[in-house]
C-alpha atoms as a PDB file:
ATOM      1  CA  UNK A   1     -16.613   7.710  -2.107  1.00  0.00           C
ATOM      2  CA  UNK A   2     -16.530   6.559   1.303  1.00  0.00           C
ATOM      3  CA  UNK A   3     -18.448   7.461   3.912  1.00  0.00           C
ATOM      4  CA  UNK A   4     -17.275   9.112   7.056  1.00  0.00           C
ATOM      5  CA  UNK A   5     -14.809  12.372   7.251  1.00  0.00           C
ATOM      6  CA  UNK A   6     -12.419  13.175   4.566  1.00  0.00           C
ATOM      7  CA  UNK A   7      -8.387  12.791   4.829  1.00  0.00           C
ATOM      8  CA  UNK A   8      -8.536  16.692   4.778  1.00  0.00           C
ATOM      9  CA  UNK A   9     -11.179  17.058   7.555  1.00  0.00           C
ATOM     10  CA  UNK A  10      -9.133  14.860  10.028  1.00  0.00           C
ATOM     11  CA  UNK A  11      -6.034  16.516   9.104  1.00  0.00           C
ATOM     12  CA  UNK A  12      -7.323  19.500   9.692  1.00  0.00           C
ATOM     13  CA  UNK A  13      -9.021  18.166  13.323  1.00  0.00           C
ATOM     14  CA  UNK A  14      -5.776  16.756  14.113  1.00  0.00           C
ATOM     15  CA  UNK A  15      -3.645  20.019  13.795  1.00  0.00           C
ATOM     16  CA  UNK A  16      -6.210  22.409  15.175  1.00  0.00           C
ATOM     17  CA  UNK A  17      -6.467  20.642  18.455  1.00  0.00           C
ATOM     18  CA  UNK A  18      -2.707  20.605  18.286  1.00  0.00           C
ATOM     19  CA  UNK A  19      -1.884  23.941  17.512  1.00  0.00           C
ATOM     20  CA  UNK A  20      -4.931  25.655  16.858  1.00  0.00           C
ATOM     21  CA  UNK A  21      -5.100  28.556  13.964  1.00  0.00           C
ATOM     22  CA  UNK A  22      -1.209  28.017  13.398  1.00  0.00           C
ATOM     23  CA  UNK A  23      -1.349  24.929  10.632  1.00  0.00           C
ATOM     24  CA  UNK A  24      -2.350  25.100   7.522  1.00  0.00           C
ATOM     25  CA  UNK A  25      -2.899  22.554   4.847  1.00  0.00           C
ATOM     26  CA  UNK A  26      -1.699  22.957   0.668  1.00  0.00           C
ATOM     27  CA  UNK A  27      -1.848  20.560  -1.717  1.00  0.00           C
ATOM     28  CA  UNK A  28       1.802  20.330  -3.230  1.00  0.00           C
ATOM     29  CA  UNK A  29       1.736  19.316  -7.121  1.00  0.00           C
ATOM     30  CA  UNK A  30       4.971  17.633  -7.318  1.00  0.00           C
ATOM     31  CA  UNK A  31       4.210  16.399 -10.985  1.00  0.00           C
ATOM     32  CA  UNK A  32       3.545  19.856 -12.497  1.00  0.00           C
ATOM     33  CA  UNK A  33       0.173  19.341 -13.827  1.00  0.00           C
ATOM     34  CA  UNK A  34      -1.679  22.292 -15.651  1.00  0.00           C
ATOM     35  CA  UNK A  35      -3.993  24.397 -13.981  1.00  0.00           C
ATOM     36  CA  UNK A  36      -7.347  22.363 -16.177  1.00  0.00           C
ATOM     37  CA  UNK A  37      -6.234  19.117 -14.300  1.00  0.00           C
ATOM     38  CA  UNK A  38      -6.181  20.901 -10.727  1.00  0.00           C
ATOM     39  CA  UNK A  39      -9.158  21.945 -11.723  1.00  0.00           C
ATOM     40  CA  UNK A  40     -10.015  18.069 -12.347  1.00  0.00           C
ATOM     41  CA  UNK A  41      -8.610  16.961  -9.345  1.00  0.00           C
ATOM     42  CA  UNK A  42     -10.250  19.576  -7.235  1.00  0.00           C
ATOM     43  CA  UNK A  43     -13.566  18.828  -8.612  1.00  0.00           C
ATOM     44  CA  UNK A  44     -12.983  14.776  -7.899  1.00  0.00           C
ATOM     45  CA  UNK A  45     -11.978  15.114  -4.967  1.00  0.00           C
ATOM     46  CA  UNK A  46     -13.936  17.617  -3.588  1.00  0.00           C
ATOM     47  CA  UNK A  47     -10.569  19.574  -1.401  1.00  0.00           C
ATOM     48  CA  UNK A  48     -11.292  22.929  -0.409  1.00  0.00           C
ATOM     49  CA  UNK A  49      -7.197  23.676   0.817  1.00  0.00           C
ATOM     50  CA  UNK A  50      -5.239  25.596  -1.171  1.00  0.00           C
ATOM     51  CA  UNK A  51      -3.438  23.730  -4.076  1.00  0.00           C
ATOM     52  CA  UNK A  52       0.511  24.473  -5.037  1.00  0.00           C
ATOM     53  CA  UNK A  53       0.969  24.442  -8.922  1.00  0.00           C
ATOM     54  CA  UNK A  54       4.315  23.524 -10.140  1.00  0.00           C
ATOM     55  CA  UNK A  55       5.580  22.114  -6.756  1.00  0.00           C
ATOM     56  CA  UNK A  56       8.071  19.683  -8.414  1.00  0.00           C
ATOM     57  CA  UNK A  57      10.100  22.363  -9.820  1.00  0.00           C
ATOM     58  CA  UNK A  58      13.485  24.613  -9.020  1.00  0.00           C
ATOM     59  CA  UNK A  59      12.488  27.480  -8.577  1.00  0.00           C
ATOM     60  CA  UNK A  60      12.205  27.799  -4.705  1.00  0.00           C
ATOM     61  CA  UNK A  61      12.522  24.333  -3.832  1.00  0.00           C
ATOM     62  CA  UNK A  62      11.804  21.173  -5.613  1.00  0.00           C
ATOM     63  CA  UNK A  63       9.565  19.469  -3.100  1.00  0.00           C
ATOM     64  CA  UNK A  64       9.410  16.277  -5.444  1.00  0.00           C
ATOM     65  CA  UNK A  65      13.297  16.214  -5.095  1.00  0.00           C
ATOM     66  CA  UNK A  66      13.162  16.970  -1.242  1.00  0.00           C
ATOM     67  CA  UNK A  67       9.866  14.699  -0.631  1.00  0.00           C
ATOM     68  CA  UNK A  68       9.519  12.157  -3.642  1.00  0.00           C
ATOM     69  CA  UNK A  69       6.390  11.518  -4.945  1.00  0.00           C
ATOM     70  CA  UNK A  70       4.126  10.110  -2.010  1.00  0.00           C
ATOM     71  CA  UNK A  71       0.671  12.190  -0.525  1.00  0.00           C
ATOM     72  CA  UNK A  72       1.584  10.900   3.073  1.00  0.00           C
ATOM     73  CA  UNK A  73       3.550  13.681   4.737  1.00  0.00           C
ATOM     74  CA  UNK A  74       3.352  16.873   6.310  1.00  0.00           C
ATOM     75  CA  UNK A  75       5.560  19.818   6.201  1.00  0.00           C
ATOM     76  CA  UNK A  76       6.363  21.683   9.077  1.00  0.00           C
ATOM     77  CA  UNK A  77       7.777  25.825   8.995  1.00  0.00           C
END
């Protein structure tokens, strides 16, 4: 790992200087893993924000549809 703040701790700096206690950060699962590899990725990666399970599907919005596949955005509601 690198050294220096994680993607999640300058997110996180970012939006609470912007609009502070109003943002909050999920990780979407667009590919519809099972809840053992969240687990996995959780424990590689060492993210404490919530994580979305079965993101990529139907049922109230496909955000792999509406999104694609990429890590590099942000949704605003």
């Amino acid at each position: 790992m690198a050294d220096g703040p994680s993607v999640e701790t300058n997110l996180w700096q970012y939006y609470q200087a912007q609009a502070p206690c109003k943002v909050a950060l999920i990780g979407a699962d667009v590919w519809n893993g099972t809840p053992a590899q969240f687990a996995l990725f959780r424990s590689h990666t060492g993210v404490t924000f919530p994580l979305l399970l079965n993101a990529g599907v139907d049922t109230g919005g496909n955000l792999l549809t509406d999104y694609t596949d990429r890590d590099d955005y942000v949704v605003l509601s």
